[in-house]
PDB file of N, CA and C in Angstrom:
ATOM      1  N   UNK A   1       3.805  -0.622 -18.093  1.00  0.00           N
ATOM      2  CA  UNK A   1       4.019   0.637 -17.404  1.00  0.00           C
ATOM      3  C   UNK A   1       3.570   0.466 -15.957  1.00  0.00           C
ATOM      4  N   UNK A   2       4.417   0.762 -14.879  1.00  0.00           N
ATOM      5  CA  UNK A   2       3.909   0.430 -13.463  1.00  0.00           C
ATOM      6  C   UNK A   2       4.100   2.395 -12.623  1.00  0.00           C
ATOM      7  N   UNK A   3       2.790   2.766 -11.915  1.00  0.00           N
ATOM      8  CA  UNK A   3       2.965   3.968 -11.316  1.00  0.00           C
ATOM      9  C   UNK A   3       3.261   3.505 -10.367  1.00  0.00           C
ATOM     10  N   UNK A   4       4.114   4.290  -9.329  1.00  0.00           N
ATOM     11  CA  UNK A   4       4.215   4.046  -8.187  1.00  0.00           C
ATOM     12  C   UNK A   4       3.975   4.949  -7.397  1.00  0.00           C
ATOM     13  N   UNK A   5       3.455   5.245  -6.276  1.00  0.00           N
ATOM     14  CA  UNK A   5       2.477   6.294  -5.684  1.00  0.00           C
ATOM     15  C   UNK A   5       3.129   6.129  -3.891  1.00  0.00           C
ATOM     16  N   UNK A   6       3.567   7.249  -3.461  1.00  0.00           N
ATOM     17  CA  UNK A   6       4.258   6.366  -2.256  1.00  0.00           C
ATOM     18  C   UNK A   6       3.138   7.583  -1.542  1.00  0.00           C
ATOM     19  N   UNK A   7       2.431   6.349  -0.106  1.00  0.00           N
ATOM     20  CA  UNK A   7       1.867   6.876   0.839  1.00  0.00           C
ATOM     21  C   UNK A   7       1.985   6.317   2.055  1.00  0.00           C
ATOM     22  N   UNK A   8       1.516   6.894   3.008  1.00  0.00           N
ATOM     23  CA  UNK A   8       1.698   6.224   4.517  1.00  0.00           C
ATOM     24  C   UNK A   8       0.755   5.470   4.417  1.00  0.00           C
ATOM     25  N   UNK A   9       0.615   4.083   5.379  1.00  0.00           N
ATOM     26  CA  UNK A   9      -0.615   3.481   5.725  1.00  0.00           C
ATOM     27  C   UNK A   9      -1.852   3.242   5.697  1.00  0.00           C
ATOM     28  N   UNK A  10      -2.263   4.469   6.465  1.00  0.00           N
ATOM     29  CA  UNK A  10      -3.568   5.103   6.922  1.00  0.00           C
ATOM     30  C   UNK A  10      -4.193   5.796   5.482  1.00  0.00           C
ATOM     31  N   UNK A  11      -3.305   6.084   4.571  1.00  0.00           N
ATOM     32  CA  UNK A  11      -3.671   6.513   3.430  1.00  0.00           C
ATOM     33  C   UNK A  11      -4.557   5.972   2.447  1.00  0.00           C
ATOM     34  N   UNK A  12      -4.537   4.401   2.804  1.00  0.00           N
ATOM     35  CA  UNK A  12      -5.052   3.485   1.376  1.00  0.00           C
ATOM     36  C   UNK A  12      -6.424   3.240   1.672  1.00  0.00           C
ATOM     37  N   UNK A  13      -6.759   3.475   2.978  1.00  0.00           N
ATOM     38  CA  UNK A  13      -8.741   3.647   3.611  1.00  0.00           C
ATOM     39  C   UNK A  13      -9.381   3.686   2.837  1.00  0.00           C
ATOM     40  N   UNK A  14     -10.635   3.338   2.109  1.00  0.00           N
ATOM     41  CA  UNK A  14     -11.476   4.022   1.118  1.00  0.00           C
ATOM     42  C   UNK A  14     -11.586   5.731   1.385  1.00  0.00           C
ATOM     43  N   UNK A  15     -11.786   5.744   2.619  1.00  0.00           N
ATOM     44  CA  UNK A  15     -12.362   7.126   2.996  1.00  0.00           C
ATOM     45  C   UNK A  15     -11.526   7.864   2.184  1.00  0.00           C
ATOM     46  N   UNK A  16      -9.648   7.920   2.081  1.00  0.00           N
ATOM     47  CA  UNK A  16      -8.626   8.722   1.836  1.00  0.00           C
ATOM     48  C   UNK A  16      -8.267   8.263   0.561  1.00  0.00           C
ATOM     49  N   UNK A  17      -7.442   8.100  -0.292  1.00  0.00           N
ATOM     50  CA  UNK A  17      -7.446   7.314  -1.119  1.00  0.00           C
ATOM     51  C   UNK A  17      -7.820   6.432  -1.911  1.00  0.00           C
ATOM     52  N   UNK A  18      -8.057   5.486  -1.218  1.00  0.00           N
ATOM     53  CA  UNK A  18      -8.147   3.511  -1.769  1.00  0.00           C
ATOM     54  C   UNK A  18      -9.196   3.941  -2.579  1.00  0.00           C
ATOM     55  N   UNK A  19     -10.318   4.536  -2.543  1.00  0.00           N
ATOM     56  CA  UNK A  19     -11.059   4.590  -3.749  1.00  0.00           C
ATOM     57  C   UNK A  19     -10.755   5.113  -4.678  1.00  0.00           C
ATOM     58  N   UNK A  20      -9.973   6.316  -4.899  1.00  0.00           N
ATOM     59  CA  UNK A  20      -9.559   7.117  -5.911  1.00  0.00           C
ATOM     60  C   UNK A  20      -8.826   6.244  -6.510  1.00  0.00           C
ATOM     61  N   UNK A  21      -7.588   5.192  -5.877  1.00  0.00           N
ATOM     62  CA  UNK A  21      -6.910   4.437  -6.518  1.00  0.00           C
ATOM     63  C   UNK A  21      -7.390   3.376  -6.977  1.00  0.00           C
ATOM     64  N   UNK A  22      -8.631   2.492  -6.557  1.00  0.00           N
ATOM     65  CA  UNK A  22      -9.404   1.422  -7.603  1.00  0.00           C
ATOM     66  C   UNK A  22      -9.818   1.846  -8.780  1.00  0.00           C
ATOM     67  N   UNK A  23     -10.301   3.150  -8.649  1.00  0.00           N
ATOM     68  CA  UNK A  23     -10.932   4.209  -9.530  1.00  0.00           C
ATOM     69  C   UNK A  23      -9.804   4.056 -10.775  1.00  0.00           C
ATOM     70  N   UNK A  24      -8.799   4.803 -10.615  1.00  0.00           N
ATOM     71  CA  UNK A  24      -7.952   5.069 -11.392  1.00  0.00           C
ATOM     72  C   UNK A  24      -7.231   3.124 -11.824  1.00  0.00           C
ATOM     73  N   UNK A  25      -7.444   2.210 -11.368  1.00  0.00           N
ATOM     74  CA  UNK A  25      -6.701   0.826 -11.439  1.00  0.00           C
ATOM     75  C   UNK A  25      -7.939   0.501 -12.918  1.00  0.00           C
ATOM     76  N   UNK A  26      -8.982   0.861 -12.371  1.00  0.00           N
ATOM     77  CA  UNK A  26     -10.397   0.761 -13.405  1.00  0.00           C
ATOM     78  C   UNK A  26     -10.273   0.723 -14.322  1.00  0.00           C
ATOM     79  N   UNK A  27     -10.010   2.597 -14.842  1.00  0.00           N
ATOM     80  CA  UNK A  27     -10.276   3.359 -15.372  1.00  0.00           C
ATOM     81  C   UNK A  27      -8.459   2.979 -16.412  1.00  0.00           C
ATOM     82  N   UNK A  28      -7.810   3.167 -16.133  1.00  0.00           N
ATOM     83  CA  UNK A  28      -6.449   2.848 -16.798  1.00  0.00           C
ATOM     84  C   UNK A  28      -5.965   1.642 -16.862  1.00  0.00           C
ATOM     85  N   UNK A  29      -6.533   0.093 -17.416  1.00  0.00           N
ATOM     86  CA  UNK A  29      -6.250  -0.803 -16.943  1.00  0.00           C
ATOM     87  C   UNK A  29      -4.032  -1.336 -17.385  1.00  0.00           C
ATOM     88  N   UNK A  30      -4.336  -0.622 -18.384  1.00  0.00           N
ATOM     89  CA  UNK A  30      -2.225  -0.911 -18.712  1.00  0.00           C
ATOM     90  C   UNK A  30      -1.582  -0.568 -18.242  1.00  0.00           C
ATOM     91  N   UNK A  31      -1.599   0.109 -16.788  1.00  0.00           N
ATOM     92  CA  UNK A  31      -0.719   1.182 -16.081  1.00  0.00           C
ATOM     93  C   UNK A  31      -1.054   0.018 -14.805  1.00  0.00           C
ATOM     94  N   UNK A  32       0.002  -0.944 -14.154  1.00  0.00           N
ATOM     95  CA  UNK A  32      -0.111  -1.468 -12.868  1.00  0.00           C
ATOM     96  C   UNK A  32       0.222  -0.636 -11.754  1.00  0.00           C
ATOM     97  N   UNK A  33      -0.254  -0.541 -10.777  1.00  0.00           N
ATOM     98  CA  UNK A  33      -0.387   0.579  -9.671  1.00  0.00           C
ATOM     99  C   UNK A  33       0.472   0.231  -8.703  1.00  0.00           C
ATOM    100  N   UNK A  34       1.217   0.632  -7.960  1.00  0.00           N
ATOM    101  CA  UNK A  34       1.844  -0.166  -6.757  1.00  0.00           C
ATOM    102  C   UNK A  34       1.670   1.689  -6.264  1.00  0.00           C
ATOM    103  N   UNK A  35       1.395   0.713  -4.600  1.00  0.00           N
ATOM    104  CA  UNK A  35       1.548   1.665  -3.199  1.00  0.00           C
ATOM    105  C   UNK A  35       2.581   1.400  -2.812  1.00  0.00           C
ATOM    106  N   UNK A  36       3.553   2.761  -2.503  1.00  0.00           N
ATOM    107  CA  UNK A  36       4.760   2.501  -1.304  1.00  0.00           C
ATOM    108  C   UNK A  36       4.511   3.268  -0.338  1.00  0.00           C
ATOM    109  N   UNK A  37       4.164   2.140   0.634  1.00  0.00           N
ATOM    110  CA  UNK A  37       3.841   2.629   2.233  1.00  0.00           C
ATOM    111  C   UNK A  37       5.223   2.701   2.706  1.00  0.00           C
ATOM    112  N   UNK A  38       5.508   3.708   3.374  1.00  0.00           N
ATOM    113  CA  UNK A  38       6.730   4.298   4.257  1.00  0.00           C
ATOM    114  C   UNK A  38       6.360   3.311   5.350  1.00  0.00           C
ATOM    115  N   UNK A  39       7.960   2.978   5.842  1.00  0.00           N
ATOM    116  CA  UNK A  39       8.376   1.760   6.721  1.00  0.00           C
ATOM    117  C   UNK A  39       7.813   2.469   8.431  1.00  0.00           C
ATOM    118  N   UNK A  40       7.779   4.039   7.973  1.00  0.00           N
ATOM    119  CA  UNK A  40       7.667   4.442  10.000  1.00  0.00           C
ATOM    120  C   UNK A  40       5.330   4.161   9.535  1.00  0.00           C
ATOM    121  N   UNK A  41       5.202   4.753   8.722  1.00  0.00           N
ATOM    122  CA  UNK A  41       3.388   4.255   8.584  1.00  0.00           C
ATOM    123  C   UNK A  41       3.202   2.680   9.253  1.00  0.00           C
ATOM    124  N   UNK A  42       3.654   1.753   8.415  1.00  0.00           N
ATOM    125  CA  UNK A  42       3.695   0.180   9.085  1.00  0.00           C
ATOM    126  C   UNK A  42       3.755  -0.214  10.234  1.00  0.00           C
ATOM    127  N   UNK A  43       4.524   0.363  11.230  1.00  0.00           N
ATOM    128  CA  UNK A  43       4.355   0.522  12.158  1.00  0.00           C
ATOM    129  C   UNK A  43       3.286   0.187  12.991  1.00  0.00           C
ATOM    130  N   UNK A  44       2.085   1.076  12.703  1.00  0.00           N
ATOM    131  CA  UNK A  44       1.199   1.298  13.303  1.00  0.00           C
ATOM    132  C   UNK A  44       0.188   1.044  12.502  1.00  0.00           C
ATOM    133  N   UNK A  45      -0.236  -0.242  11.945  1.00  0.00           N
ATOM    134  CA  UNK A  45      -1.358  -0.915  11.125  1.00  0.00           C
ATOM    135  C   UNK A  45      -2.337  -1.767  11.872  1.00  0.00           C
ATOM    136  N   UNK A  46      -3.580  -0.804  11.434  1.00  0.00           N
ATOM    137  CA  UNK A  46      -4.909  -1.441  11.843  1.00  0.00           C
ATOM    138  C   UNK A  46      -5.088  -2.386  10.919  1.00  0.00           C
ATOM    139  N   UNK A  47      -6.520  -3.353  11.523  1.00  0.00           N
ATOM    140  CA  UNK A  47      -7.011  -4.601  11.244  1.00  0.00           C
ATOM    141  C   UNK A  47      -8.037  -3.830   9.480  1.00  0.00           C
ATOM    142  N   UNK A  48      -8.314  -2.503  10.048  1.00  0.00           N
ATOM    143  CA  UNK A  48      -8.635  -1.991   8.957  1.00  0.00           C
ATOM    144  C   UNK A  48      -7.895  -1.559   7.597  1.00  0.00           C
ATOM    145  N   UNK A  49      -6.511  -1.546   8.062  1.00  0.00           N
ATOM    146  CA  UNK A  49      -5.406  -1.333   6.840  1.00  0.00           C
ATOM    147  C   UNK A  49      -5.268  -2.367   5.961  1.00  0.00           C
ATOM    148  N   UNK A  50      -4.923  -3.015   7.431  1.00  0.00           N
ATOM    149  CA  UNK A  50      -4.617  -3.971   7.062  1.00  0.00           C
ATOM    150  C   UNK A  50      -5.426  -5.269   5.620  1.00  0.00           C
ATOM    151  N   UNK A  51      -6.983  -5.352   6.035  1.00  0.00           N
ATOM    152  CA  UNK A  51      -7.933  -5.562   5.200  1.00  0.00           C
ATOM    153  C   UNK A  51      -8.154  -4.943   4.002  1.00  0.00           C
ATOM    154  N   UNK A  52      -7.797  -3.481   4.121  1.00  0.00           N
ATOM    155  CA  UNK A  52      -7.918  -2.816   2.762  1.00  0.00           C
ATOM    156  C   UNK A  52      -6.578  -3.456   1.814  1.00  0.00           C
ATOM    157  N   UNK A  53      -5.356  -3.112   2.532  1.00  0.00           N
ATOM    158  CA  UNK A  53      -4.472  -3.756   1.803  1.00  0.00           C
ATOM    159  C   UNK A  53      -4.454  -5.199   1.327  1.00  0.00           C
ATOM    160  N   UNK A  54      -4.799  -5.980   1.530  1.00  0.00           N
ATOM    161  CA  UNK A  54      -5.096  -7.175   0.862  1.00  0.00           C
ATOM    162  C   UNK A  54      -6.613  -7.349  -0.298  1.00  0.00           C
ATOM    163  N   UNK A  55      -7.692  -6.042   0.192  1.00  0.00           N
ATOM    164  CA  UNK A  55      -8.438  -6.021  -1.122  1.00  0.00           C
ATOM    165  C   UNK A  55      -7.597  -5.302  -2.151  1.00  0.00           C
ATOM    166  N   UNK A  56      -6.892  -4.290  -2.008  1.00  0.00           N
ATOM    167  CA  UNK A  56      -6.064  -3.532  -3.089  1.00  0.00           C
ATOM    168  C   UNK A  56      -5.219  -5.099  -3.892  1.00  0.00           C
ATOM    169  N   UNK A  57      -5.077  -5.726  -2.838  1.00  0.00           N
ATOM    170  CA  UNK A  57      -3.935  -6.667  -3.801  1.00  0.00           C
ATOM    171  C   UNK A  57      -4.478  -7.509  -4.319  1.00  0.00           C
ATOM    172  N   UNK A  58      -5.973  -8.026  -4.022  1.00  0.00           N
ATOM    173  CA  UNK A  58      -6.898  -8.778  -5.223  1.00  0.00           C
ATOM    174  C   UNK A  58      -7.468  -8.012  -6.157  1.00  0.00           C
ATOM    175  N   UNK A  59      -7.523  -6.882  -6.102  1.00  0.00           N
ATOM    176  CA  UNK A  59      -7.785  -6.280  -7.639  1.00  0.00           C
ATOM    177  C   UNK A  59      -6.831  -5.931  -8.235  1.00  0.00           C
ATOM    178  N   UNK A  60      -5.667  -6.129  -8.100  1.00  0.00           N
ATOM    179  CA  UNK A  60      -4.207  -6.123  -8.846  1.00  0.00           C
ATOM    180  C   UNK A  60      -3.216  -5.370  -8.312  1.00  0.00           C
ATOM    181  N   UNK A  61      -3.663  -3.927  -7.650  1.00  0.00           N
ATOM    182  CA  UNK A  61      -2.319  -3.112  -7.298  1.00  0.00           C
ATOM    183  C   UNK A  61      -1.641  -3.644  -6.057  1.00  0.00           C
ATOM    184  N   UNK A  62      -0.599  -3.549  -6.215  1.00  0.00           N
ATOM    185  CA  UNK A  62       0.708  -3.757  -5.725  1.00  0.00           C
ATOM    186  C   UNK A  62       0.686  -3.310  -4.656  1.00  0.00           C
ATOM    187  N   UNK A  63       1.435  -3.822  -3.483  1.00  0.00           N
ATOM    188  CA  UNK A  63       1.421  -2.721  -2.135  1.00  0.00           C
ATOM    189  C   UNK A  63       3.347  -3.052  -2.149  1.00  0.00           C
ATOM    190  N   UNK A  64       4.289  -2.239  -1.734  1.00  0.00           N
ATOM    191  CA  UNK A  64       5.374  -2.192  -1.066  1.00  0.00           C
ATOM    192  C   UNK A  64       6.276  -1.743  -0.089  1.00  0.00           C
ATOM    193  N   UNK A  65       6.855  -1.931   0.290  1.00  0.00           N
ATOM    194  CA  UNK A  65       7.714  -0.918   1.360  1.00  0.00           C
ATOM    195  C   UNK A  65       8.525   0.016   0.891  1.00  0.00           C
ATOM    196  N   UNK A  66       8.435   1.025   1.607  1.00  0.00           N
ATOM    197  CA  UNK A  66       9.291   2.536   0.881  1.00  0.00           C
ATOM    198  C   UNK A  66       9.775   2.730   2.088  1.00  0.00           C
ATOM    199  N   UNK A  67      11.663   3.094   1.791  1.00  0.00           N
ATOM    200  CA  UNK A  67      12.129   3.124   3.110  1.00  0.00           C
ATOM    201  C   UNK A  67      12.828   2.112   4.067  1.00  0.00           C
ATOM    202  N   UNK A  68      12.885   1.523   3.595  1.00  0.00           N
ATOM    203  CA  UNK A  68      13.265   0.141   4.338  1.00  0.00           C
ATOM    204  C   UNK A  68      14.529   0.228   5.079  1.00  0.00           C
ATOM    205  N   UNK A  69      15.115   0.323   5.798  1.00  0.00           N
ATOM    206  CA  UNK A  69      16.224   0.479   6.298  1.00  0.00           C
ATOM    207  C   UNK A  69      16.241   1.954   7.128  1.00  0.00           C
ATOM    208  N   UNK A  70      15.704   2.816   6.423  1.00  0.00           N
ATOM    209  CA  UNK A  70      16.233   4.307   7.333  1.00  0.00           C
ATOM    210  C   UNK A  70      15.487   4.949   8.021  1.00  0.00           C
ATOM    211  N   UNK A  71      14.866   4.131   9.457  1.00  0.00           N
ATOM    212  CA  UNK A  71      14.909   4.165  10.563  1.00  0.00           C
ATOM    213  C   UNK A  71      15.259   2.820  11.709  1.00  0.00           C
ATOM    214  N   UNK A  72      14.762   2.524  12.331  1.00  0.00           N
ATOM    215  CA  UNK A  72      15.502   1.240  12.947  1.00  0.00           C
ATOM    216  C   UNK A  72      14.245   0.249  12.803  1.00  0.00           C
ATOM    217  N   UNK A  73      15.193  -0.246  11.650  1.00  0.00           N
ATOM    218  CA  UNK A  73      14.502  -1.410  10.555  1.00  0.00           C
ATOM    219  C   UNK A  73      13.993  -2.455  11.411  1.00  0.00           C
ATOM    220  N   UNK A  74      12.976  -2.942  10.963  1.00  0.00           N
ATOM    221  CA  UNK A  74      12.417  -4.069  11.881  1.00  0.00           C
ATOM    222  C   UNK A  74      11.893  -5.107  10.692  1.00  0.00           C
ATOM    223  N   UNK A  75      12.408  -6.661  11.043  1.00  0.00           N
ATOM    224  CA  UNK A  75      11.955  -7.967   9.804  1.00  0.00           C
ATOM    225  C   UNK A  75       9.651  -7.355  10.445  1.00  0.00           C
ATOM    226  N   UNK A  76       9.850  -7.585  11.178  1.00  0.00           N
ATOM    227  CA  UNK A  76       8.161  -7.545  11.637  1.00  0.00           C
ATOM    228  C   UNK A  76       7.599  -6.333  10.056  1.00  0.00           C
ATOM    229  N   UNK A  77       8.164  -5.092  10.111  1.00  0.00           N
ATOM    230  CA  UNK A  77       7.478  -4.855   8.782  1.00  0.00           C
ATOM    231  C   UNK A  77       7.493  -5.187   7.717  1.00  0.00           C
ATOM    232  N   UNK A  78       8.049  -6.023   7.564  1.00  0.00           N
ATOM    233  CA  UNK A  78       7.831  -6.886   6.331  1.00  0.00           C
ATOM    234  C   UNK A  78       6.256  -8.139   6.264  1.00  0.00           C
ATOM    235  N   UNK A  79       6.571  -8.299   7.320  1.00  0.00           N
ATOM    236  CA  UNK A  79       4.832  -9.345   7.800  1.00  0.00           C
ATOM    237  C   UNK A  79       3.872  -8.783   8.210  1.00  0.00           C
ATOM    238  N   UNK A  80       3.877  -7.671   8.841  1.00  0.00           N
ATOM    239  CA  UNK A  80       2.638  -6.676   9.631  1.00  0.00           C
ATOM    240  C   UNK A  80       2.022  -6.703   8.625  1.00  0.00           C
ATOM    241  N   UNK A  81       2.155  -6.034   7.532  1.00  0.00           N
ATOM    242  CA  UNK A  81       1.512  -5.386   5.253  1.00  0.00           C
ATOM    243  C   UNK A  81       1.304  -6.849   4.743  1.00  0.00           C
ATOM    244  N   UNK A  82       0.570  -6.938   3.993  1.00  0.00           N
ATOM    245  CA  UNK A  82       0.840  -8.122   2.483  1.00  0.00           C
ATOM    246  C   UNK A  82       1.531  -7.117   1.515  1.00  0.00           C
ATOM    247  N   UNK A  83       2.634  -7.418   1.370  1.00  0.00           N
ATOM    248  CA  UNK A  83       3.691  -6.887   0.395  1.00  0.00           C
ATOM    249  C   UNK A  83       4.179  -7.870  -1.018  1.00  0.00           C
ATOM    250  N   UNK A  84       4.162  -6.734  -2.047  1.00  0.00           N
ATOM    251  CA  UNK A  84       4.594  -7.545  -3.399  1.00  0.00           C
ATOM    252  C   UNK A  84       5.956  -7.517  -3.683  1.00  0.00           C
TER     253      UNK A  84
END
């Protein structure tokens, strides 16, 4: 069973999210988690997102792109994220 949870960027912070979602990765381990960060969020990724998103992806959940194409698509968001 995989949830998929679509948020912007700035969303996956501990402060906002990212904890609620380790929490819940914990707490439900048969349910794999994936984030879909919207392609206009990516954009604009800190060194701090950026870091969170790669701890989210060593404790298993998924990060992806949501959106891809519908605004003026850029290959760079695909490399800015660690994407699954």
């Amino acid at each position: 069973v995989c949830m998929t949870i679509n948020v912007e960027a700035g969303q996956i912070l501990p402060q906002r999210v990212g904890s609620f979602v380790e929490e819940l990765a914990e707490r439900y381990p048969g349910i794999s988690l994936c984030l879909e960060l919207n392609e206009r969020s990516v954009a604009r990724v800190s060194t701090a997102v950026r870091a969170q998103a790669d701890h989210l992806r060593d404790i298993g959940i998924m990060i992806a792109l949501d959106d891809y194409g519908s605004q003026d698509s850029s290959v760079d968001a695909l490399v800015r994220m660690p994407m699954d």
